[in-house]
N, C-alpha and C. Protein backbone atom coordinates (compact mmCIF):
# COMPACT_ATOMS: atom_id res chain seq x y z
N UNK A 1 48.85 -13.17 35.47
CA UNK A 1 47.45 -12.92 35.18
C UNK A 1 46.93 -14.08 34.33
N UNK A 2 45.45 -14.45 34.68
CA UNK A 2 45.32 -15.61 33.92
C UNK A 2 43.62 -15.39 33.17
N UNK A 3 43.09 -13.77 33.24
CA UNK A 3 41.73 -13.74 32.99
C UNK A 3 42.35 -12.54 32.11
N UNK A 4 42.67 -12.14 30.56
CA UNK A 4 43.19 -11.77 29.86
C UNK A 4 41.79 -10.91 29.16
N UNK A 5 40.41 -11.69 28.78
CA UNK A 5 39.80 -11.21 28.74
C UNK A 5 38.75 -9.70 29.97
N UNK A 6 38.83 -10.11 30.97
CA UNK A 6 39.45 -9.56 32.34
C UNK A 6 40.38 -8.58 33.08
N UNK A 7 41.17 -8.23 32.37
CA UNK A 7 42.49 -7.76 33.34
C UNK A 7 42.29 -6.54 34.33
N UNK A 8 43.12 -6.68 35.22
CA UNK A 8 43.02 -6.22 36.60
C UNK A 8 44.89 -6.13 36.95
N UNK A 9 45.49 -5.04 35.97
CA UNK A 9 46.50 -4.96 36.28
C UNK A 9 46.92 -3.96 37.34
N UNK A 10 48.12 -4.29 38.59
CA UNK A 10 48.21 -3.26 39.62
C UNK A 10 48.77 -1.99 39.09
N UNK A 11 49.05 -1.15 39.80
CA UNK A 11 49.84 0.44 39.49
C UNK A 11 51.32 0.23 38.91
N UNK A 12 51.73 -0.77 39.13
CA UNK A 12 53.01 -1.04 39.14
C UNK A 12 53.36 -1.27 37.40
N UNK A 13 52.33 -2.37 37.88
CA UNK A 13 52.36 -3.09 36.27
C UNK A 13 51.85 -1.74 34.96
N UNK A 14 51.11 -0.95 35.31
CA UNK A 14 50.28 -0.09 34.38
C UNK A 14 51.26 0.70 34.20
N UNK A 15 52.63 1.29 35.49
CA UNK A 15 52.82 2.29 35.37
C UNK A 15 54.53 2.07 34.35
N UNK A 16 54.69 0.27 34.03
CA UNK A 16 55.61 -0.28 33.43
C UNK A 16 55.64 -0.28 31.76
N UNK A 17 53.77 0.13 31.23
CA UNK A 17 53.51 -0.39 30.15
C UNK A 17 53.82 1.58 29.59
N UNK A 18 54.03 1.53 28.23
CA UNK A 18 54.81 2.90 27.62
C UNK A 18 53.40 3.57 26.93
N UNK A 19 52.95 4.52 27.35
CA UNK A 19 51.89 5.69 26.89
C UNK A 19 51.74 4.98 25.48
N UNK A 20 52.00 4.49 24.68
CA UNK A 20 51.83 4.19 22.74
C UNK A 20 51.25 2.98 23.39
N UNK A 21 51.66 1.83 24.36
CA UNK A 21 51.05 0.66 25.14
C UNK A 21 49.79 0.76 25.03
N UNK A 22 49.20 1.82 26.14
CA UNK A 22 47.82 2.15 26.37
C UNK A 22 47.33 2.75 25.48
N UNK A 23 47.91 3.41 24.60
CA UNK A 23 46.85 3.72 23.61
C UNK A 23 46.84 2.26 22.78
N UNK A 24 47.54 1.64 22.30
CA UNK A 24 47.23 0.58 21.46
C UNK A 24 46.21 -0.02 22.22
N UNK A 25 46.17 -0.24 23.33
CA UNK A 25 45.00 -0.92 24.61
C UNK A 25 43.86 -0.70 24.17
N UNK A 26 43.59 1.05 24.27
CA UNK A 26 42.87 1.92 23.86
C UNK A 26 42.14 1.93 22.83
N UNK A 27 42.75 1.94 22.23
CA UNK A 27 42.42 1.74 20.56
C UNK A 27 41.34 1.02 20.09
N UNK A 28 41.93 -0.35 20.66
CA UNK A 28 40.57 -1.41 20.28
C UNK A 28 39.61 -1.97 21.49
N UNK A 29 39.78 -0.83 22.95
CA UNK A 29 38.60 -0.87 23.41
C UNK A 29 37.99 -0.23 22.73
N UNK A 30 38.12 1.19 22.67
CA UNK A 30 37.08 2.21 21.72
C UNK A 30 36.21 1.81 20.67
N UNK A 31 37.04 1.00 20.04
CA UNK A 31 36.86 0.41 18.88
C UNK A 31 35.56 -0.66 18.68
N UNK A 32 36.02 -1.12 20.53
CA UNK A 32 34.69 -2.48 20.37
C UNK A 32 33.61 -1.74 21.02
N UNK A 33 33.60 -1.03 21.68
CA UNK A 33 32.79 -0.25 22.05
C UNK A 33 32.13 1.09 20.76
N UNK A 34 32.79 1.21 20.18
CA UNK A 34 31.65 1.86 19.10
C UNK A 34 31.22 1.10 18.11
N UNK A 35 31.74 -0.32 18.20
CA UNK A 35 30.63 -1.23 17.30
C UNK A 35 29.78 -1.67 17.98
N UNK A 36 29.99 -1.70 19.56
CA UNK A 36 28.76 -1.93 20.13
C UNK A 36 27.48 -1.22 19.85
N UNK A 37 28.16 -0.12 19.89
CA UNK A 37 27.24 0.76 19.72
C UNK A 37 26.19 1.48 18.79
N UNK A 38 27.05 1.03 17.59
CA UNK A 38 26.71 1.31 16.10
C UNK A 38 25.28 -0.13 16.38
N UNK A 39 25.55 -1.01 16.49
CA UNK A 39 24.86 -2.33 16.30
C UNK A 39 23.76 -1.97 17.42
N UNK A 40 24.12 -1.70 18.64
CA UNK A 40 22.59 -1.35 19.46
C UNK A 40 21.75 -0.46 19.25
N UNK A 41 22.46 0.55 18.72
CA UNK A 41 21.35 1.74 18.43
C UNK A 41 21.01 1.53 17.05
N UNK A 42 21.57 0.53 15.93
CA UNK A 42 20.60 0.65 14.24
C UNK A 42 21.21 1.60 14.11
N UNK A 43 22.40 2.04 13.70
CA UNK A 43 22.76 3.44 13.47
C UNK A 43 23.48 3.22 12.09
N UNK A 44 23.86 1.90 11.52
CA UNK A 44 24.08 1.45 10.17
C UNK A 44 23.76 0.09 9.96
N UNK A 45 24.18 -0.44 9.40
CA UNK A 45 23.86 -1.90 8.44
C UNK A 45 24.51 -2.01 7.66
N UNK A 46 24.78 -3.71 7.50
CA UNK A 46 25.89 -3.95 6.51
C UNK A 46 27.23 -3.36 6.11
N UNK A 47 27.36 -3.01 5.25
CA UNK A 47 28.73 -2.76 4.46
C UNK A 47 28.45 -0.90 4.98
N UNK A 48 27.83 -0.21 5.76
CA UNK A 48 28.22 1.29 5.89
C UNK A 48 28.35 0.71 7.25
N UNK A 49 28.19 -0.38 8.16
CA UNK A 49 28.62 -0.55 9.54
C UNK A 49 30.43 -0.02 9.48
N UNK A 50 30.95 -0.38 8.76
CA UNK A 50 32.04 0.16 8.59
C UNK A 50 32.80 1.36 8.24
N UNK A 51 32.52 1.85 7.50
CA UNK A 51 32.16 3.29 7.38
C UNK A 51 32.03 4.44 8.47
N UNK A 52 31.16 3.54 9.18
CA UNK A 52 30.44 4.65 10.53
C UNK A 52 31.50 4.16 10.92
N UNK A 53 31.88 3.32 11.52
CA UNK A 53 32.93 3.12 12.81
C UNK A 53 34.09 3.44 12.65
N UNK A 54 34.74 3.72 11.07
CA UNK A 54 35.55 4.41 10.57
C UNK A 54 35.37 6.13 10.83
N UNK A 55 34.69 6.35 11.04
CA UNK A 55 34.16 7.58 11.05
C UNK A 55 34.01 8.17 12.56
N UNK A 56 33.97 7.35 13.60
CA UNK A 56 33.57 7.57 14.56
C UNK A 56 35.19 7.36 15.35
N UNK A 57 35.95 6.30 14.78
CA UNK A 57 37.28 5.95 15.14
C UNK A 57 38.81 6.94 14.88
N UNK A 58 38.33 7.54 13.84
CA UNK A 58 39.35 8.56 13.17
C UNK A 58 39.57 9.62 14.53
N UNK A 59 41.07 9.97 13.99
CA UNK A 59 41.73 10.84 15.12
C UNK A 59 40.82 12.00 15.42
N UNK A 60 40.52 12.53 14.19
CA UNK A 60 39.59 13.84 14.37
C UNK A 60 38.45 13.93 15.48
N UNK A 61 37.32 12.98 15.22
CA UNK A 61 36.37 12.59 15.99
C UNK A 61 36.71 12.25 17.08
N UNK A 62 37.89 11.64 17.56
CA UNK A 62 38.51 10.48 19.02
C UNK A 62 39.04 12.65 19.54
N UNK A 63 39.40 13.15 18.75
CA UNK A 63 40.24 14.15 19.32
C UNK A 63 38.70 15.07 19.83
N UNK A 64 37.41 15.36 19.28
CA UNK A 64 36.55 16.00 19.75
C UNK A 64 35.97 15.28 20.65
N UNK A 65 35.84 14.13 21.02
CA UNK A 65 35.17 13.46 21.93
C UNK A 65 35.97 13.75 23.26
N UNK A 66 37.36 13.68 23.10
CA UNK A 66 38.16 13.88 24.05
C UNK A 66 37.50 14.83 25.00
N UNK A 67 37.30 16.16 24.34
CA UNK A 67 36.75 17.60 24.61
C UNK A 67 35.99 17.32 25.77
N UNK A 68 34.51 16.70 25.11
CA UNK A 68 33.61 16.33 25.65
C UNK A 68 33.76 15.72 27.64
N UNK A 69 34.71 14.97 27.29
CA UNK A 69 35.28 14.45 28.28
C UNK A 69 36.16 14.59 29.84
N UNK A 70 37.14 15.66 29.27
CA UNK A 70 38.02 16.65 29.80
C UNK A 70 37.90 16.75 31.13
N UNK A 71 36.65 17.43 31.02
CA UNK A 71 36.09 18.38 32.65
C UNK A 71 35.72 17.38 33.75
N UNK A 72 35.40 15.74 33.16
CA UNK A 72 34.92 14.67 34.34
C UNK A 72 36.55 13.73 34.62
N UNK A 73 37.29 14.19 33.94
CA UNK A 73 38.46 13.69 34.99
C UNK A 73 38.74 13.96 35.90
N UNK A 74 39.32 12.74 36.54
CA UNK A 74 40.04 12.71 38.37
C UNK A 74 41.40 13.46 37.48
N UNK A 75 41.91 14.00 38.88
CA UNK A 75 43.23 14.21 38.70
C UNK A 75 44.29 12.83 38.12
N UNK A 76 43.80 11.80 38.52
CA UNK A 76 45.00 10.79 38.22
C UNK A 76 44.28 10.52 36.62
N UNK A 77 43.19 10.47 36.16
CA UNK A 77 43.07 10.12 34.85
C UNK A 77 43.53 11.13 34.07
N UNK A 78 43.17 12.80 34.71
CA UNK A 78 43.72 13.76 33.77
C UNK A 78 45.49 13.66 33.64
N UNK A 79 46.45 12.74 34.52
CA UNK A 79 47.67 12.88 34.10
C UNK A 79 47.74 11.77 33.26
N UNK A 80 47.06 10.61 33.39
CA UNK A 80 47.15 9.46 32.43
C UNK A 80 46.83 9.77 31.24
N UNK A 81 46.02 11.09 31.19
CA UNK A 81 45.33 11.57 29.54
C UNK A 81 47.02 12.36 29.18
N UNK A 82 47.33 13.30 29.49
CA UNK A 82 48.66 14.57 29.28
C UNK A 82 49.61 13.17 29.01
N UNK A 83 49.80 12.15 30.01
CA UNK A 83 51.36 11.04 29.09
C UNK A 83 50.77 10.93 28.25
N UNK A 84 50.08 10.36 27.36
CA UNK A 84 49.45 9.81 26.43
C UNK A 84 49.72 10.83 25.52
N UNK A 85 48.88 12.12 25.61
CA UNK A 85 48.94 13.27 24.77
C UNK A 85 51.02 13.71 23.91
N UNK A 86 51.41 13.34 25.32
CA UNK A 86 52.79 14.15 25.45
C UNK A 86 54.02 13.03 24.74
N UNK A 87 52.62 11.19 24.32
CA UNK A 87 53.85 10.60 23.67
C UNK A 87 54.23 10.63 22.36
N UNK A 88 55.78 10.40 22.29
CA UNK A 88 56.17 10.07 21.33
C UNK A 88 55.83 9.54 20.00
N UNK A 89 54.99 10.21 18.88
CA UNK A 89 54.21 9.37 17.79
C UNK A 89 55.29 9.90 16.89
N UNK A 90 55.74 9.19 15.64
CA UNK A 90 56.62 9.46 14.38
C UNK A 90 55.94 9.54 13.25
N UNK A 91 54.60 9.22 13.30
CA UNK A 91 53.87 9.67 12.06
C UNK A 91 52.58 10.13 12.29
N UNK A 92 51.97 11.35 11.91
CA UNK A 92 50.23 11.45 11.83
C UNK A 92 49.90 10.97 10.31
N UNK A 93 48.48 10.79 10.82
CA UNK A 93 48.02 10.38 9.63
C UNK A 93 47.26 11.57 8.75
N UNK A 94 47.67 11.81 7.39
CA UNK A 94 47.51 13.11 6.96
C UNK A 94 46.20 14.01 7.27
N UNK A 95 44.88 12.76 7.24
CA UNK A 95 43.65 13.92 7.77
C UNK A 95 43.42 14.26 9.01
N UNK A 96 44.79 14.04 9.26
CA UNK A 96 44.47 14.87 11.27
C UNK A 96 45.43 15.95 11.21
N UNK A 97 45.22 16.76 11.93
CA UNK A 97 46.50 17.48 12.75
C UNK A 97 47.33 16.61 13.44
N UNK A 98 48.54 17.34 14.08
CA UNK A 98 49.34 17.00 15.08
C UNK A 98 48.96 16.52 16.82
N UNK A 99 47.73 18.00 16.78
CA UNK A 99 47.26 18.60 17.84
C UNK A 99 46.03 17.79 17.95
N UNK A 100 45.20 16.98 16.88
CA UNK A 100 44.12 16.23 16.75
C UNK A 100 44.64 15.03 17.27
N UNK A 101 45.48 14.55 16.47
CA UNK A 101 46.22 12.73 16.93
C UNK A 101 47.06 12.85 18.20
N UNK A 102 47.37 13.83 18.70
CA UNK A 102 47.60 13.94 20.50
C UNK A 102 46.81 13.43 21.12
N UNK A 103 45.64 14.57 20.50
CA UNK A 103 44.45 14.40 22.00
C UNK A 103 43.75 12.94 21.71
N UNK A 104 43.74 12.00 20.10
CA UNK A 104 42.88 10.89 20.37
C UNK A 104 43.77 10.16 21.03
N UNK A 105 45.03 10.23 20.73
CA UNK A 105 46.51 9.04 21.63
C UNK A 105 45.94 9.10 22.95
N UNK A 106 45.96 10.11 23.26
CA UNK A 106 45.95 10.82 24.88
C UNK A 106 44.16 9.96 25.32
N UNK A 107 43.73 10.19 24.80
CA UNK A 107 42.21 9.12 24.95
C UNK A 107 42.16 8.15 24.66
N UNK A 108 42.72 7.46 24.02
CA UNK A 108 42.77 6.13 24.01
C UNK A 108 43.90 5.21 25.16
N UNK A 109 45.12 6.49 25.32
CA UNK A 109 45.66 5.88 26.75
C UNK A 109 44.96 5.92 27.73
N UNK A 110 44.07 6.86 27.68
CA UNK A 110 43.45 6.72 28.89
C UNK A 110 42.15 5.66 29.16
N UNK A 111 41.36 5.05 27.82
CA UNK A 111 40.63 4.01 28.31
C UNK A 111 41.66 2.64 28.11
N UNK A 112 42.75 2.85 27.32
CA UNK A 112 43.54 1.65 27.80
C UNK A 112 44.09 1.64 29.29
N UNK A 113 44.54 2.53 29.69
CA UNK A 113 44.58 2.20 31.48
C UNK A 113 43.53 2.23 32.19
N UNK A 114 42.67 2.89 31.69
CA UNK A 114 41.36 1.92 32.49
C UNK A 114 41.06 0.63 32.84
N UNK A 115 41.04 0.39 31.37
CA UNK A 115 40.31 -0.72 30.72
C UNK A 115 41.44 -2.39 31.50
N UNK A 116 42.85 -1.97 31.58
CA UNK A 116 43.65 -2.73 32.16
C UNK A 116 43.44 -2.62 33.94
N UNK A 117 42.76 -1.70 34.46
CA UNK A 117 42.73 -1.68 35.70
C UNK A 117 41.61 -1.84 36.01
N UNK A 118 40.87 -2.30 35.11
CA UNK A 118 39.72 -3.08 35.75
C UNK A 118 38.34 -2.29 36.18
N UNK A 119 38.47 -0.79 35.03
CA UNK A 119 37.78 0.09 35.57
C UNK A 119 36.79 -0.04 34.42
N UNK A 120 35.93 -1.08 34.30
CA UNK A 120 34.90 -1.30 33.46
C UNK A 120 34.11 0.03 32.91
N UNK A 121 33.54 0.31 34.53
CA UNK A 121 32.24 1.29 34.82
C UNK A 121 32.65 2.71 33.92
N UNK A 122 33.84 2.98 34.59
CA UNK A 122 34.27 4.09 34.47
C UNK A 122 34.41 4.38 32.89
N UNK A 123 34.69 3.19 32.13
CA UNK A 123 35.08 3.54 30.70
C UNK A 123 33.73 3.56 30.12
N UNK A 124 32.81 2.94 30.41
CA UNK A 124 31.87 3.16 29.66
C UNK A 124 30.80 4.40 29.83
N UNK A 125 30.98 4.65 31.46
CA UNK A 125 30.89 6.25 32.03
C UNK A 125 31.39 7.18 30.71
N UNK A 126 32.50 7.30 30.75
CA UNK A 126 32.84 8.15 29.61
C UNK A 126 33.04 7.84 28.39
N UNK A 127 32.56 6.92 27.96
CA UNK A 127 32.31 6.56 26.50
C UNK A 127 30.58 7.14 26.01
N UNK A 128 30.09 6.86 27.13
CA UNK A 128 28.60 7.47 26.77
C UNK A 128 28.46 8.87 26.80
N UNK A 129 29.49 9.51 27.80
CA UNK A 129 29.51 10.95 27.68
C UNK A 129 29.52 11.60 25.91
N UNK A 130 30.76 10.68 25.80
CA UNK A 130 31.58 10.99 24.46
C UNK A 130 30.74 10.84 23.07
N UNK A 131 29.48 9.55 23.52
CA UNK A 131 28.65 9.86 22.69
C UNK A 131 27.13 10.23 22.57
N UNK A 132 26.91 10.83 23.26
CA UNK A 132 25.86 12.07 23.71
C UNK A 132 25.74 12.81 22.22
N UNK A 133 24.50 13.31 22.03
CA UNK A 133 24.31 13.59 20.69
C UNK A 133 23.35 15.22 20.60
């Protein structure tokens, strides 16, 4: 692969990378995508831009957005969400549940295998769901 910013990885390759993979993927799509978002809509400024996106990034919030989300999965994204959910984590972070930092893992694997397969549309499809107000 040589368009990194880009990627367009096959089934093969996606299905090589380990559920904690895609969520790390995950992670900081979400991530750039709710500073997009914070910044297009004026929704903070300055030094609380951080704050909000802290706020919007935390397991808790990533775990209710999930919710939101749920019912517009394909069958193949809803199993890419359950690995994710079903991996292996050794620590939560104390202001979540167990059952909270599942479901954001489990969402963030799932826009990290998106996001590696080249499914632009689709992630931002359900990123806007997720933030519907």
């Amino acid at each position: 692969m040589e368009n990194y910013f880009e990627p367009r990885l096959t089934d093969d390759q996606l299905r090589a990378i380990s559920s904690i993979g895609l969520a790390h993927m995950g992670d900081a799509v979400f991530e750039v995508l709710v500073r997009a978002w914070l910044c297009a809509h004026g929704k903070a400024t300055g030094k609380g831009l951080h704050q909000a996106t802290i706020r919007l990034v935390c397991a808790e919030s990533q775990a209710e957005k999930a919710e939101r989300v749920l019912p517009l999965l394909t069958e193949e994204e809803l199993a890419v969400f359950k690995r994710g959910r079903n991996a292996q984590v050794h620590t939560v972070p104390g202001h979540a549940s167990r059952a909270q930092y599942g479901e954001a893992t489990a969402l963030e694997a799932l826009l990290g295998w998106l996001y590696l397969r080249g499914e632009r549309e689709r992630v931002n499809e359900l990123f806007c769901k997720m933030m519907e107000e």
